[in-house]
PDB file of N, CA and C in Angstrom:
ATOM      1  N   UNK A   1      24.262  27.044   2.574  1.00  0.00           N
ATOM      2  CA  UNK A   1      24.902  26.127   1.640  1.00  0.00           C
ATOM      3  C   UNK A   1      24.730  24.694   2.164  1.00  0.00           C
ATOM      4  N   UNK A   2      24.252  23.883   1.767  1.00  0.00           N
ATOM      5  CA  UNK A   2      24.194  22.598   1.488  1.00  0.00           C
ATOM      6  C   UNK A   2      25.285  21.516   1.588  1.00  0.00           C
ATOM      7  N   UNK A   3      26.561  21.483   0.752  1.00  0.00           N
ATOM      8  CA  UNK A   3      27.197  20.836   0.162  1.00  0.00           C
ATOM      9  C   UNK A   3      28.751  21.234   0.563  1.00  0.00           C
ATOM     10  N   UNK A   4      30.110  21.073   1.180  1.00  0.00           N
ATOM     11  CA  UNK A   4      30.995  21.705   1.664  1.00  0.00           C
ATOM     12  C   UNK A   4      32.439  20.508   1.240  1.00  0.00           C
ATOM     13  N   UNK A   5      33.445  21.026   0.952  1.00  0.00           N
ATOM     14  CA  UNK A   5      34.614  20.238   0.335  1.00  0.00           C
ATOM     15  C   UNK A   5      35.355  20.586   1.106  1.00  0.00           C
ATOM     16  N   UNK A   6      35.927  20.045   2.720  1.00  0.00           N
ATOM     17  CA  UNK A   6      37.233  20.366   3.513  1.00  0.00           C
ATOM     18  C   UNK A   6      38.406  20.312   2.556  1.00  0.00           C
ATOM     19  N   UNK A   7      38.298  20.242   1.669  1.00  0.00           N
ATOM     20  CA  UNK A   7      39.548  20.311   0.361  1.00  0.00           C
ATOM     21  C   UNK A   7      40.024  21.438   0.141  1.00  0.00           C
ATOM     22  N   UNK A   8      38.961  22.622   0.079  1.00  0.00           N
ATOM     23  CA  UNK A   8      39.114  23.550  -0.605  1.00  0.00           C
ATOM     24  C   UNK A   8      39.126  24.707   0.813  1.00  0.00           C
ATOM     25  N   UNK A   9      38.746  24.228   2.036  1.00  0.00           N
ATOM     26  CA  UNK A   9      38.987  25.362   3.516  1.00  0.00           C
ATOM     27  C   UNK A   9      40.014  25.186   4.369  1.00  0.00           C
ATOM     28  N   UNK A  10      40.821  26.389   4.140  1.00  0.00           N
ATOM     29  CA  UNK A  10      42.013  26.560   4.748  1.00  0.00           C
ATOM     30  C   UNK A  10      42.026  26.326   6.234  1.00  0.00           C
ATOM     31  N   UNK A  11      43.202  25.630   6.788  1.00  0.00           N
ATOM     32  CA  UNK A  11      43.470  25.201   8.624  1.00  0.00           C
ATOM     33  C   UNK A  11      43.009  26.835   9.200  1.00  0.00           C
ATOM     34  N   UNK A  12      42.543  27.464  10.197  1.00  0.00           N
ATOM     35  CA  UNK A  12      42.463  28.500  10.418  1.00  0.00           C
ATOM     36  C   UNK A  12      42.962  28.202  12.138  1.00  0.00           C
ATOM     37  N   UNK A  13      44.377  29.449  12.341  1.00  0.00           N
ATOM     38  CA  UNK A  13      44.903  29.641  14.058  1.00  0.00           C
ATOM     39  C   UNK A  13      43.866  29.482  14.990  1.00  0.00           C
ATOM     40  N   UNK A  14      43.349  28.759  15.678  1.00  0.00           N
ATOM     41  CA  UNK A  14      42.308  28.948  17.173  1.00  0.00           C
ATOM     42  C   UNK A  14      43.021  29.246  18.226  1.00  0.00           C
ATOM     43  N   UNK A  15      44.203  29.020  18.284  1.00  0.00           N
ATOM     44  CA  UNK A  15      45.467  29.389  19.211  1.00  0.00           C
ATOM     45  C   UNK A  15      47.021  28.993  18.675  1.00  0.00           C
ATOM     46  N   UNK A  16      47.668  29.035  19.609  1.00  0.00           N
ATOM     47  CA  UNK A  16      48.884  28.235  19.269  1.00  0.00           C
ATOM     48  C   UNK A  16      48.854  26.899  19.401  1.00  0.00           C
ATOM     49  N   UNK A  17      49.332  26.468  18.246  1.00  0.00           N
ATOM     50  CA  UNK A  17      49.757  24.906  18.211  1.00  0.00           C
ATOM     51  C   UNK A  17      48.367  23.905  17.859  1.00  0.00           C
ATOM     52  N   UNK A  18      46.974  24.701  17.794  1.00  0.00           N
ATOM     53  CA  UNK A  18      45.679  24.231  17.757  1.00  0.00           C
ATOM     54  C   UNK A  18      45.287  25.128  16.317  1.00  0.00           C
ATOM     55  N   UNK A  19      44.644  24.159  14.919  1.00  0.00           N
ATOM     56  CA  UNK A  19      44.227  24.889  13.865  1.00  0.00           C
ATOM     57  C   UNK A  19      42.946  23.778  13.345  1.00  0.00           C
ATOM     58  N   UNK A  20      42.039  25.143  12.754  1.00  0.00           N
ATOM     59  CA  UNK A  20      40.566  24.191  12.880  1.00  0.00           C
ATOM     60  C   UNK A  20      40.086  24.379  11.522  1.00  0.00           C
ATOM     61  N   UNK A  21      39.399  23.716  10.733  1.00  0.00           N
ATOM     62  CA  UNK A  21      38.626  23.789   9.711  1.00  0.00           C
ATOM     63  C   UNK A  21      37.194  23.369   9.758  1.00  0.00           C
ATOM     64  N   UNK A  22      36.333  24.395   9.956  1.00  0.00           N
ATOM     65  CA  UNK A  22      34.785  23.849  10.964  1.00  0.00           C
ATOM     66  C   UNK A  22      33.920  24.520   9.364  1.00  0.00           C
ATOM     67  N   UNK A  23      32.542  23.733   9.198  1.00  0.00           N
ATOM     68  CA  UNK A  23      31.312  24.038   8.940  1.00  0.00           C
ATOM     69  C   UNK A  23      30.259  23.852   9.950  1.00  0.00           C
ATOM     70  N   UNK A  24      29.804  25.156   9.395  1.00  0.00           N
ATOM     71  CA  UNK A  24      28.899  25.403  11.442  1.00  0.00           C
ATOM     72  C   UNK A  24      27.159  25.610  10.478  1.00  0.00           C
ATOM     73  N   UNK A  25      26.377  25.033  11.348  1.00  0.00           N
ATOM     74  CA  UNK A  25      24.739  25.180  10.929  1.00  0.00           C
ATOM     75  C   UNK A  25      24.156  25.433  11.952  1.00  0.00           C
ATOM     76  N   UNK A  26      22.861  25.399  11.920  1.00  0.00           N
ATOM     77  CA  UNK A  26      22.767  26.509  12.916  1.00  0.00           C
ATOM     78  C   UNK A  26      22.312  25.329  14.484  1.00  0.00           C
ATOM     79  N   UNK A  27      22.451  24.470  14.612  1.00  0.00           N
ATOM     80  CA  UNK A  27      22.483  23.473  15.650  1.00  0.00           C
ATOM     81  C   UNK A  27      23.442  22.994  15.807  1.00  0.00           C
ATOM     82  N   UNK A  28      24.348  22.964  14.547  1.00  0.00           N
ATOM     83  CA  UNK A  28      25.624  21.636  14.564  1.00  0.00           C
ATOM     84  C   UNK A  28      26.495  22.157  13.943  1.00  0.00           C
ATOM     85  N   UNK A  29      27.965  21.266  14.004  1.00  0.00           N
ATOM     86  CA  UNK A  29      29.501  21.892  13.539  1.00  0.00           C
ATOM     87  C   UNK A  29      29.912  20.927  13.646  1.00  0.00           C
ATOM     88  N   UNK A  30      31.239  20.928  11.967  1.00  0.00           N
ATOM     89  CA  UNK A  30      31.624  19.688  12.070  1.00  0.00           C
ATOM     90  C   UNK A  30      32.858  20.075  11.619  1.00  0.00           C
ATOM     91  N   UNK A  31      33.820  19.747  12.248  1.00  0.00           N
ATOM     92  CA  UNK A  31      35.260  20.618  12.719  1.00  0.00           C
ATOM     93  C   UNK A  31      36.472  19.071  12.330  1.00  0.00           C
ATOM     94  N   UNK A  32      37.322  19.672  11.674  1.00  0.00           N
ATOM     95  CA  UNK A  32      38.416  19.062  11.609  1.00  0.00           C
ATOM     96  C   UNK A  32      39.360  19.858  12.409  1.00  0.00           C
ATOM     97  N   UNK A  33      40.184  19.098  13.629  1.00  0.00           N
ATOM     98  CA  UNK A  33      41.287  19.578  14.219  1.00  0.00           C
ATOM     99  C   UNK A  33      42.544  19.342  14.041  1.00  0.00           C
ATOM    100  N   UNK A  34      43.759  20.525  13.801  1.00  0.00           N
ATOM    101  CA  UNK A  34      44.757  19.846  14.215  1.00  0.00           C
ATOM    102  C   UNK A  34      46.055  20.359  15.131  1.00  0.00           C
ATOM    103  N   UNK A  35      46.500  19.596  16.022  1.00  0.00           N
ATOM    104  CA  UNK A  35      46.971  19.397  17.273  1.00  0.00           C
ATOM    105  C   UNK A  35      48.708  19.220  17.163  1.00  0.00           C
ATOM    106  N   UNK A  36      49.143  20.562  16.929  1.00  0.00           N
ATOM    107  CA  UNK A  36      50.402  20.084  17.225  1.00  0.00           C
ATOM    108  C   UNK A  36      50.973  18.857  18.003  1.00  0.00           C
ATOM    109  N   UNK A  37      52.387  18.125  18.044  1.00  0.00           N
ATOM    110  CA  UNK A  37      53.064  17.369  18.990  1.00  0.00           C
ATOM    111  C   UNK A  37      52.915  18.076  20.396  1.00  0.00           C
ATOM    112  N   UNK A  38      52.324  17.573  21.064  1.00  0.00           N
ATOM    113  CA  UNK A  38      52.970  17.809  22.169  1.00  0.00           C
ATOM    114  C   UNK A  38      51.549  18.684  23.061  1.00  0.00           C
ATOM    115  N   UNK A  39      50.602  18.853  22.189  1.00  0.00           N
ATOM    116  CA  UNK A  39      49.755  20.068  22.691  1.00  0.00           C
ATOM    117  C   UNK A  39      48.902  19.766  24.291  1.00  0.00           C
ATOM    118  N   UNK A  40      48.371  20.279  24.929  1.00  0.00           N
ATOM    119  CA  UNK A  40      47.653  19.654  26.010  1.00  0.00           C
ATOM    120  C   UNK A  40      46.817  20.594  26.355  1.00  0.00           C
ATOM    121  N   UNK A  41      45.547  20.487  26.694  1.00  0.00           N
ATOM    122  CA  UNK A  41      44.155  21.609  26.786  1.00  0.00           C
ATOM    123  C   UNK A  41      43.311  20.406  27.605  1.00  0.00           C
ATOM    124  N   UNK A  42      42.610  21.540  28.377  1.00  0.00           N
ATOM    125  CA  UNK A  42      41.445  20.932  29.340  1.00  0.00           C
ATOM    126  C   UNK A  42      39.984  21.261  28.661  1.00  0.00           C
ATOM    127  N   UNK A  43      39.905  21.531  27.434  1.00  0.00           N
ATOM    128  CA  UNK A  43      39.159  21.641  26.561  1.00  0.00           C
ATOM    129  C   UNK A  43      37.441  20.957  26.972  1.00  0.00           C
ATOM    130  N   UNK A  44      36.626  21.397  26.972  1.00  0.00           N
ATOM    131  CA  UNK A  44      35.441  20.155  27.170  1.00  0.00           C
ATOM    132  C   UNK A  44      34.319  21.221  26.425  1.00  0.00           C
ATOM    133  N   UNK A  45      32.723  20.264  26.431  1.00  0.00           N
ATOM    134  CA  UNK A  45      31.821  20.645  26.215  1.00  0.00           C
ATOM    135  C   UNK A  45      30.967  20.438  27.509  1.00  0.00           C
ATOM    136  N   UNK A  46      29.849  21.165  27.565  1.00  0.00           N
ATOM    137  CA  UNK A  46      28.374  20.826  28.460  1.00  0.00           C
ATOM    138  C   UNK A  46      27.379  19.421  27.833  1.00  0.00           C
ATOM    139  N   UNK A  47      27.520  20.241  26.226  1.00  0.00           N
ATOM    140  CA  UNK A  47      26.698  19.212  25.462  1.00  0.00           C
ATOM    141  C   UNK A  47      27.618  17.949  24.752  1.00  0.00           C
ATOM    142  N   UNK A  48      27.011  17.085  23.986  1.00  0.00           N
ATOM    143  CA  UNK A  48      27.501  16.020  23.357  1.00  0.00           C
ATOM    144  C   UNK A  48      28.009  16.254  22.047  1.00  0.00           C
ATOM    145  N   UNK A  49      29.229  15.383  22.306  1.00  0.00           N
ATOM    146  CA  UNK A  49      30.158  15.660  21.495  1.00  0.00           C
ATOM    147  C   UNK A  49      30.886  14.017  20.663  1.00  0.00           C
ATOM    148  N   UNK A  50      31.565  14.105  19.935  1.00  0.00           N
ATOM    149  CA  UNK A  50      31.611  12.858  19.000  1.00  0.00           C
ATOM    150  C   UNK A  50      33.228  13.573  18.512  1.00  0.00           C
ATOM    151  N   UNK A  51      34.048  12.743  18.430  1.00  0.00           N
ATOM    152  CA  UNK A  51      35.482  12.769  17.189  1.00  0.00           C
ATOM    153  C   UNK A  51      35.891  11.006  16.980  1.00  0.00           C
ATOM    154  N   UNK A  52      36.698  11.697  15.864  1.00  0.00           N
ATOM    155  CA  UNK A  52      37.189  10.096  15.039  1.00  0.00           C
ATOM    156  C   UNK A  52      38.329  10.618  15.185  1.00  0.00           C
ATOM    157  N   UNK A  53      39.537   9.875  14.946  1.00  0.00           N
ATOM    158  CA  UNK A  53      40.496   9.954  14.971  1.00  0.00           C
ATOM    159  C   UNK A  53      41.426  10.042  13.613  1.00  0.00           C
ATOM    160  N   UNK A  54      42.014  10.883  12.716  1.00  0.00           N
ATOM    161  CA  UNK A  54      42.354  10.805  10.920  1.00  0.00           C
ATOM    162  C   UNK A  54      43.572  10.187  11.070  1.00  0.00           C
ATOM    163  N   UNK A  55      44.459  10.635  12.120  1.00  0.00           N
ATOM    164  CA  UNK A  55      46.049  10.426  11.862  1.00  0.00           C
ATOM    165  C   UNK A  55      46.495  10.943  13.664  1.00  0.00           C
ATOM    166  N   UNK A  56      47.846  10.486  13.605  1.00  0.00           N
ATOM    167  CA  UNK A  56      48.003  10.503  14.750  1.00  0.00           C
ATOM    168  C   UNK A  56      47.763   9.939  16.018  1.00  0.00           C
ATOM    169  N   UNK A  57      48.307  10.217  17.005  1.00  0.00           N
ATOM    170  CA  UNK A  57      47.389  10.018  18.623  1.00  0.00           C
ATOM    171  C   UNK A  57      46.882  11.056  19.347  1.00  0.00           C
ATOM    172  N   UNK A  58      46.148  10.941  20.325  1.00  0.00           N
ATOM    173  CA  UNK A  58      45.528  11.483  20.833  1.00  0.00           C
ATOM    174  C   UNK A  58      45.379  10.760  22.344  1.00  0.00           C
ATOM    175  N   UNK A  59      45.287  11.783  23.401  1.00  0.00           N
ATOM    176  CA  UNK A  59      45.164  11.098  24.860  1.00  0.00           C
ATOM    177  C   UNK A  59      43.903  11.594  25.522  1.00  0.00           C
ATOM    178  N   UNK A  60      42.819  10.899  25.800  1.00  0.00           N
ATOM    179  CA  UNK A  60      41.557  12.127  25.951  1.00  0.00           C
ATOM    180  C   UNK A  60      41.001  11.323  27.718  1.00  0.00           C
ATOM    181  N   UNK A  61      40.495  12.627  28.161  1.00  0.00           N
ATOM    182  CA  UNK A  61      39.744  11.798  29.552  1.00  0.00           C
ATOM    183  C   UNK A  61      38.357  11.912  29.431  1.00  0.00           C
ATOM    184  N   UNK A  62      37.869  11.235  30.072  1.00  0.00           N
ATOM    185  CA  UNK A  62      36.238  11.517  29.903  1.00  0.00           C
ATOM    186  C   UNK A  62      35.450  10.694  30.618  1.00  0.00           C
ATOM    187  N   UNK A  63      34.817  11.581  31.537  1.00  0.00           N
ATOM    188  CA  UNK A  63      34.457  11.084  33.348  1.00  0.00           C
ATOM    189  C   UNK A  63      36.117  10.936  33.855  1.00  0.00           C
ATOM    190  N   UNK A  64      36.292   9.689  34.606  1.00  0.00           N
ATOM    191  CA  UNK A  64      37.044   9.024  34.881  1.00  0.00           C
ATOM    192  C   UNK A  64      38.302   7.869  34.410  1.00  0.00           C
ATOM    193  N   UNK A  65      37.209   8.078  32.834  1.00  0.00           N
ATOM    194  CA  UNK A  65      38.042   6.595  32.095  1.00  0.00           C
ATOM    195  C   UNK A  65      39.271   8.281  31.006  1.00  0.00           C
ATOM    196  N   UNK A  66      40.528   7.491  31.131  1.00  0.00           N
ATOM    197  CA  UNK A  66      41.654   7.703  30.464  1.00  0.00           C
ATOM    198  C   UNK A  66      41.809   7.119  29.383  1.00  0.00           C
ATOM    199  N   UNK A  67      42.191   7.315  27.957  1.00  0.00           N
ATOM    200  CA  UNK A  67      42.691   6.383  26.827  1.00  0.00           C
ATOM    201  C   UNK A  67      43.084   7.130  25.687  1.00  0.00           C
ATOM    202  N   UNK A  68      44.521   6.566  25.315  1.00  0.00           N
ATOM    203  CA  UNK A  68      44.853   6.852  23.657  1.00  0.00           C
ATOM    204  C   UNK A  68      44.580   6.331  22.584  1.00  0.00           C
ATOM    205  N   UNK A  69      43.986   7.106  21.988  1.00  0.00           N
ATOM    206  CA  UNK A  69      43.184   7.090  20.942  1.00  0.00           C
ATOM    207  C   UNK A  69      44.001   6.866  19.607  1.00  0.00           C
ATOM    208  N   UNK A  70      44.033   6.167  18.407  1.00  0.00           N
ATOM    209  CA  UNK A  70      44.806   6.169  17.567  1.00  0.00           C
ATOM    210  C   UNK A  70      43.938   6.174  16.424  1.00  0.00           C
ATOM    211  N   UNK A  71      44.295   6.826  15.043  1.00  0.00           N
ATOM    212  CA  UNK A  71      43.699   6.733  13.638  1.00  0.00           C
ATOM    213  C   UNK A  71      42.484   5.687  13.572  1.00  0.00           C
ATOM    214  N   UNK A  72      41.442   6.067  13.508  1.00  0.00           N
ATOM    215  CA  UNK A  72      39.961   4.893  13.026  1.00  0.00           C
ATOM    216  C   UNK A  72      39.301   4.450  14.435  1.00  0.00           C
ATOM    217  N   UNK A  73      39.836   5.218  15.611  1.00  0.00           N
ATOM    218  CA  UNK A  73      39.034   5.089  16.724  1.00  0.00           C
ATOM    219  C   UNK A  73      38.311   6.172  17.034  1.00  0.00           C
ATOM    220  N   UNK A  74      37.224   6.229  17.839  1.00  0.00           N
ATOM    221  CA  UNK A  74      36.229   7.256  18.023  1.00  0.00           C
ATOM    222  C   UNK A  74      35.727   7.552  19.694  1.00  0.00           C
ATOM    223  N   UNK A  75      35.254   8.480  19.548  1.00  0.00           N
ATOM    224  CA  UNK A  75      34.537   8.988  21.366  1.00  0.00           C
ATOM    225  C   UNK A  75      34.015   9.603  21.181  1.00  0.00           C
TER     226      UNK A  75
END
């Protein structure tokens, strides 16, 4: 499929307090997260990775540098 409406795909459990709405191809995935209050994960990739920020904050590390992230910022 071509063409995909996050409108119409339900949050789906990945754990507690963590719910994802992903379209996956066969190189790439493009995932909406969402992050309960309060949540905290050591989460990472090997490969390169990219998020924007919709709503909320967010506290992310990466290398060495620390920063909260707020709505319309990116990493």
């Amino acid at each position: 499929m071509a063409f995909y409406n996050f409108n119409n795909l339900d949050f789906k459990k990945k754990r507690d307090r963590v719910y994802l709405k992903s379209i996956t191809g066969e190189k790439l995935q493009l995932t909406i997260m969402k992050l309960l209050p309060g949540e905290v994960t050591d989460h990472s990739h090997e490969h390169e990775q990219m998020g924007y920020i919709l709503s909320g904050q967010v506290e992310l590390t990466i290398g060495n540098e620390k920063k909260t992230l707020i709505p319309g910022e990116g990493y």
